[in-house]
Protein backbone atom coordinates (compact mmCIF):
# COMPACT_ATOMS: atom_id res chain seq x y z
CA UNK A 1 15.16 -3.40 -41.77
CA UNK A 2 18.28 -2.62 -40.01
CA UNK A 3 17.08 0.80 -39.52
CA UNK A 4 13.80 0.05 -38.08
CA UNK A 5 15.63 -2.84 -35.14
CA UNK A 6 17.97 0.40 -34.13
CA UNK A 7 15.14 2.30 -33.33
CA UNK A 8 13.09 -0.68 -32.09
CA UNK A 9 15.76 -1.74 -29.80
CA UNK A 10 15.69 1.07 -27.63
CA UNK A 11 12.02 1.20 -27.16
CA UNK A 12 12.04 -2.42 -25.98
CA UNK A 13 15.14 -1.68 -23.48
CA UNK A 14 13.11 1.38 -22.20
CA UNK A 15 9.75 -0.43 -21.90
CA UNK A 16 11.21 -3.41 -20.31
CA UNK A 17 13.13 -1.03 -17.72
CA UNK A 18 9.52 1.00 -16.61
CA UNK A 19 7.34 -2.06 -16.93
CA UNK A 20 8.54 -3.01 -13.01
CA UNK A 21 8.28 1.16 -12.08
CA UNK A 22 3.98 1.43 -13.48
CA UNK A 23 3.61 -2.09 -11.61
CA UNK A 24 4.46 -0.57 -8.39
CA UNK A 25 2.79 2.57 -9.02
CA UNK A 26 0.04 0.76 -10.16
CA UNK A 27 0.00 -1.53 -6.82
CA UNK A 28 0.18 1.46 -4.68
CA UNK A 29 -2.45 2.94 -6.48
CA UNK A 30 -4.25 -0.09 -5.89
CA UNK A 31 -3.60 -0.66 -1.95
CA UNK A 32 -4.96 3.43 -1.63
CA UNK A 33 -8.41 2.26 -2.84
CA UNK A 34 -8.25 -0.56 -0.57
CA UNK A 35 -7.03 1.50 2.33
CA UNK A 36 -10.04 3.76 1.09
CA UNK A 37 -12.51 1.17 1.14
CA UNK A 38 -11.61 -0.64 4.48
CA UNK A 39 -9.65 1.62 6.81
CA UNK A 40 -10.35 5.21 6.31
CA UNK A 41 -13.80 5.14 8.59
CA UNK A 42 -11.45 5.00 11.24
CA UNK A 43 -7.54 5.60 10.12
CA UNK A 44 -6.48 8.51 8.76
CA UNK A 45 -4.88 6.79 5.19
CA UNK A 46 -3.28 9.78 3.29
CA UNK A 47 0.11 11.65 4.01
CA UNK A 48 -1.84 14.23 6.07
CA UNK A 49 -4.66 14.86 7.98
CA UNK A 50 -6.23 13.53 11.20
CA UNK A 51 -7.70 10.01 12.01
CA UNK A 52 -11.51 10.17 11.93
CA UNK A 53 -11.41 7.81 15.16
CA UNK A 54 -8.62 9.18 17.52
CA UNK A 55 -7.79 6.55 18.90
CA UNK A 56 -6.56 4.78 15.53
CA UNK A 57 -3.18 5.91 14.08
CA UNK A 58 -2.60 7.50 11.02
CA UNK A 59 -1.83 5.13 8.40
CA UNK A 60 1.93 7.44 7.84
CA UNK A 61 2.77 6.37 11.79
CA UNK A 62 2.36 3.02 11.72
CA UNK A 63 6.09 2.20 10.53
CA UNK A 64 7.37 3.44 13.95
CA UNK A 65 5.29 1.36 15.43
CA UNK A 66 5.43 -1.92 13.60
CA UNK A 67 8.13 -2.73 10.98
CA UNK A 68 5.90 -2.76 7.98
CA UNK A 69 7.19 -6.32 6.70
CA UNK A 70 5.45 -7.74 10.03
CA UNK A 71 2.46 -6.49 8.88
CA UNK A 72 1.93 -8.77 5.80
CA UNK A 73 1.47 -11.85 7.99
CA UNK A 74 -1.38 -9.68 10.42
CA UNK A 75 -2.92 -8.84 7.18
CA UNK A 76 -3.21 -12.50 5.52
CA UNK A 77 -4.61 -13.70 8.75
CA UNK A 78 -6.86 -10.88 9.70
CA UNK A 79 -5.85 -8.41 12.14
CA UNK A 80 -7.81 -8.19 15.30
CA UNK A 81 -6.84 -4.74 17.10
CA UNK A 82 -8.64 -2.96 19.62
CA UNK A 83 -8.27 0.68 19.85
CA UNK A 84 -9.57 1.41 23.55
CA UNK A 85 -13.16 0.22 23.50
CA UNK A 86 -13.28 -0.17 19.97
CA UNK A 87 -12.33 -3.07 17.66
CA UNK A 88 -11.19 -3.23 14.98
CA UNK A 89 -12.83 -4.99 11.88
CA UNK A 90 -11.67 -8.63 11.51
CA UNK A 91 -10.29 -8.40 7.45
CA UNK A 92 -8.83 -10.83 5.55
CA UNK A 93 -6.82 -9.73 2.36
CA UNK A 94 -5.47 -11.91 -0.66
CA UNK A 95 -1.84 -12.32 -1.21
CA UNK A 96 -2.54 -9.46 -4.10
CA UNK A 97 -4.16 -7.02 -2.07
CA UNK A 98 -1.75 -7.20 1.06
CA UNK A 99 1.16 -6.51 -1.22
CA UNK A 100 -0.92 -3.46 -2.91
CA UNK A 101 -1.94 -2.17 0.82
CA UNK A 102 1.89 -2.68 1.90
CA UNK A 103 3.41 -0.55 -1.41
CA UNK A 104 0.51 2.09 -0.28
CA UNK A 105 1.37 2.39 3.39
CA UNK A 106 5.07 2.27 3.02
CA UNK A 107 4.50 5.82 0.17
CA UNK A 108 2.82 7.34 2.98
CA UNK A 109 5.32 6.90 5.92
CA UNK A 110 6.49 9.91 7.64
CA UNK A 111 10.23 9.78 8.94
């Protein structure tokens, strides 16, 4: 019995150290299929590439231009934005999915 607890022991010290590591790969995982779904017809939402409306920023640039953490409140209330002429989508996320879409745009910011 001891035998089996020595090796047991480490695999519970391991798991317990990675479980918080998948969760956040699993909510940035998560906020790139919402920033799929929602803002991709007009933001460019991966570490590269052009926005398909110019006029919207890619999703990498927007931490110089608002601290990220500001965001969260925008994003629970519904962010109304115009981007010269055209506005921007009035969503509304869950507590959930504005956390997922935050981990997600703060893996893509360029410095």
């Amino acid at each position: 019995m001891k035998r089996v607890m020595r090796k047991a022991v480490p695999v519970f010290v391991l798991s317990a150290l990675l479980a918080p590591l998948a969760q956040a790969e699993s909510l940035g995982q998560k906020g790139r299929v919402i920033a799929d779904s929602f803002c991709s017809r007009c933001h460019a939402v991966g570490p590269r590439g052009k926005s398909p409306n110019p006029k919207s920023p890619p999703f990498r640039t927007l931490g110089r231009k608002y601290p990220l953490a500001d965001l969260e409140e925008a994003l629970g209330e519904g962010i109304v934005v115009g981007h010269e002429g055209q506005d921007m989508p009035p969503f509304v996320f869950s507590s959930e999915d504005i956390k997922a879409l935050l981990a997600y745009l703060a893996s893509v910011q360029k410095k």
